[in-house]
C-alpha atoms as a PDB file:
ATOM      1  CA  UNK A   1     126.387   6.770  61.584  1.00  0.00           C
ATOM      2  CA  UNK A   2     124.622   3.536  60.681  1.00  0.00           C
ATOM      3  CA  UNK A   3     121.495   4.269  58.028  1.00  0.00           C
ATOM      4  CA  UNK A   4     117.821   2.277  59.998  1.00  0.00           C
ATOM      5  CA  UNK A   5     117.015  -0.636  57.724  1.00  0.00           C
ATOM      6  CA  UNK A   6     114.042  -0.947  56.191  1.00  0.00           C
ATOM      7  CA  UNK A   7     111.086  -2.719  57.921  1.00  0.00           C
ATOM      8  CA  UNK A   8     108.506  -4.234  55.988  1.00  0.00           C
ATOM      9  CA  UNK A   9     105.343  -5.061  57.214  1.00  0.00           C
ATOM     10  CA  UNK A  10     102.427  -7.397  55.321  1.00  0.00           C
ATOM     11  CA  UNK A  11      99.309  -7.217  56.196  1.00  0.00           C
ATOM     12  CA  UNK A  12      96.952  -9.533  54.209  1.00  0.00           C
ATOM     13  CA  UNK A  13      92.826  -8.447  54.530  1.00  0.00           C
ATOM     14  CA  UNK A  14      89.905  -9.293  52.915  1.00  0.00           C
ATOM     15  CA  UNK A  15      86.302  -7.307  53.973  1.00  0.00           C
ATOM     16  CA  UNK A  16      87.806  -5.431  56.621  1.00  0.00           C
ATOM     17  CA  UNK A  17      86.846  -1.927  55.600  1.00  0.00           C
ATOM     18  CA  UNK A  18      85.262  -1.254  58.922  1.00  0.00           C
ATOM     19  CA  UNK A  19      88.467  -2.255  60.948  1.00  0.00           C
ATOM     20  CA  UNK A  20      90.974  -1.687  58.835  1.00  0.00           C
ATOM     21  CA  UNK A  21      91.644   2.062  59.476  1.00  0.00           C
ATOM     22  CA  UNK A  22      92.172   1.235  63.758  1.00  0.00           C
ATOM     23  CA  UNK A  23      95.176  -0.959  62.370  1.00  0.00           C
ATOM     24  CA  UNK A  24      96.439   1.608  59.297  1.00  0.00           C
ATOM     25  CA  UNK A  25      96.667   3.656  62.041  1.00  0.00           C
ATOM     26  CA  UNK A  26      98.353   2.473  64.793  1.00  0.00           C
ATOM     27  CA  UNK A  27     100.534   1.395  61.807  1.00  0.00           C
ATOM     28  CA  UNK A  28     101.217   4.550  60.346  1.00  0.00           C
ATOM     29  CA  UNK A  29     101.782   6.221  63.984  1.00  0.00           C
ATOM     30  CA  UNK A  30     104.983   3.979  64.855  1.00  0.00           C
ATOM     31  CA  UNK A  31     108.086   6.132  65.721  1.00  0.00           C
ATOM     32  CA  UNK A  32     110.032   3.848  63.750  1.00  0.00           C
ATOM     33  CA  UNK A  33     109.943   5.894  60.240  1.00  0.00           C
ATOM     34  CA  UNK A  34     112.009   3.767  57.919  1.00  0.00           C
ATOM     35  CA  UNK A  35     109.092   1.399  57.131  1.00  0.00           C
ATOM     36  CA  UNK A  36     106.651  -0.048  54.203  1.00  0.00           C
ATOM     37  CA  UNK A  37     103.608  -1.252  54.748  1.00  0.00           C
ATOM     38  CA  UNK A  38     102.440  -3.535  52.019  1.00  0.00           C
ATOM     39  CA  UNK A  39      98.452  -4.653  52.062  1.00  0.00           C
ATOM     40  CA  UNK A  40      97.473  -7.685  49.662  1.00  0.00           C
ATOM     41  CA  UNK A  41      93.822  -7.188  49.727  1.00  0.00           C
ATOM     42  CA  UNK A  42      92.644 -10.171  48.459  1.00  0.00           C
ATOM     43  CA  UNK A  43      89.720  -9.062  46.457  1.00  0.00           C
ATOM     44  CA  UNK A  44      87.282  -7.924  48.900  1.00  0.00           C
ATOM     45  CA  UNK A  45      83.714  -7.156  48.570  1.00  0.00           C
ATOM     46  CA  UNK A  46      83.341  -4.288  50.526  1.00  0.00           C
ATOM     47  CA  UNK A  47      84.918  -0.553  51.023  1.00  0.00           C
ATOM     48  CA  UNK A  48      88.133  -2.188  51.642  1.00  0.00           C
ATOM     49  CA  UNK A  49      89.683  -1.068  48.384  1.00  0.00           C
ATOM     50  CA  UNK A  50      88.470   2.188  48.844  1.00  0.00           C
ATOM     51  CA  UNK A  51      90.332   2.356  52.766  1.00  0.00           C
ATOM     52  CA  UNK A  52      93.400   1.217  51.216  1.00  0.00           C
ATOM     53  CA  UNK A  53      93.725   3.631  48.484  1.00  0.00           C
ATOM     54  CA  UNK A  54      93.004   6.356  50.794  1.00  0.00           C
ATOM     55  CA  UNK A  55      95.459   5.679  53.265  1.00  0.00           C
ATOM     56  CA  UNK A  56      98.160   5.243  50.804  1.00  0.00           C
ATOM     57  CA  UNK A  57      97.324   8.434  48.970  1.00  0.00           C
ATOM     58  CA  UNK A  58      97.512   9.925  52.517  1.00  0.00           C
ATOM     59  CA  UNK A  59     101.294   8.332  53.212  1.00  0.00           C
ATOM     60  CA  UNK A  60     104.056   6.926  50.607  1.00  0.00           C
ATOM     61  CA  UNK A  61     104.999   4.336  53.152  1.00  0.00           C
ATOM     62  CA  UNK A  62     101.981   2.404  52.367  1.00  0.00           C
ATOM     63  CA  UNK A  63     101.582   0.221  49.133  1.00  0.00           C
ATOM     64  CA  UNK A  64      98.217  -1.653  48.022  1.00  0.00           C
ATOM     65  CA  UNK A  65      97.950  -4.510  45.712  1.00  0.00           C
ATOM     66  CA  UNK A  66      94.431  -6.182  45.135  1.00  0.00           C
ATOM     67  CA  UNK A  67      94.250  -9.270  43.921  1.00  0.00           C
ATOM     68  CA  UNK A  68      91.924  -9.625  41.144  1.00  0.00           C
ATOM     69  CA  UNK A  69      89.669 -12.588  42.287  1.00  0.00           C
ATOM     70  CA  UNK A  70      89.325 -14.338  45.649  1.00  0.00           C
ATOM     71  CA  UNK A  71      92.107 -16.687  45.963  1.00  0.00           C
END
């Protein structure tokens, strides 16, 4: 039996705190399993950071990286 490769998915954001969790989820709830999700925040100003880090305490498949100024 053939292992399912690994599907990556970026998703760049910046200020989306209040939207961000509709797409997280529909995200998260694909019945494909063997997937990351990788979000490059890219320094935002508002709950963003604080979205992100709860969703990927919530589920491994999800990795955050925040950039450190606005680029």
């Amino acid at each position: 039996m053939t292992a399912s490769p690994l599907v990556s998915i970026g998703l760049a954001t910046f200020n989306r705190a209040r939207t961000l969790p509709r797409s997280l989820e529909s995200l998260l709830n694909q019945t494909y399993r063997n997937m990351e999700i990788i979000i490059s925040d890219n320094a935002s100003l508002d709950g963003t950071e604080q979205v992100c880090l709860k969703y990927a305490e919530r589920d491994s498949r999800l990795r955050y990286f925040r950039q450190k100024e606005n680029v």
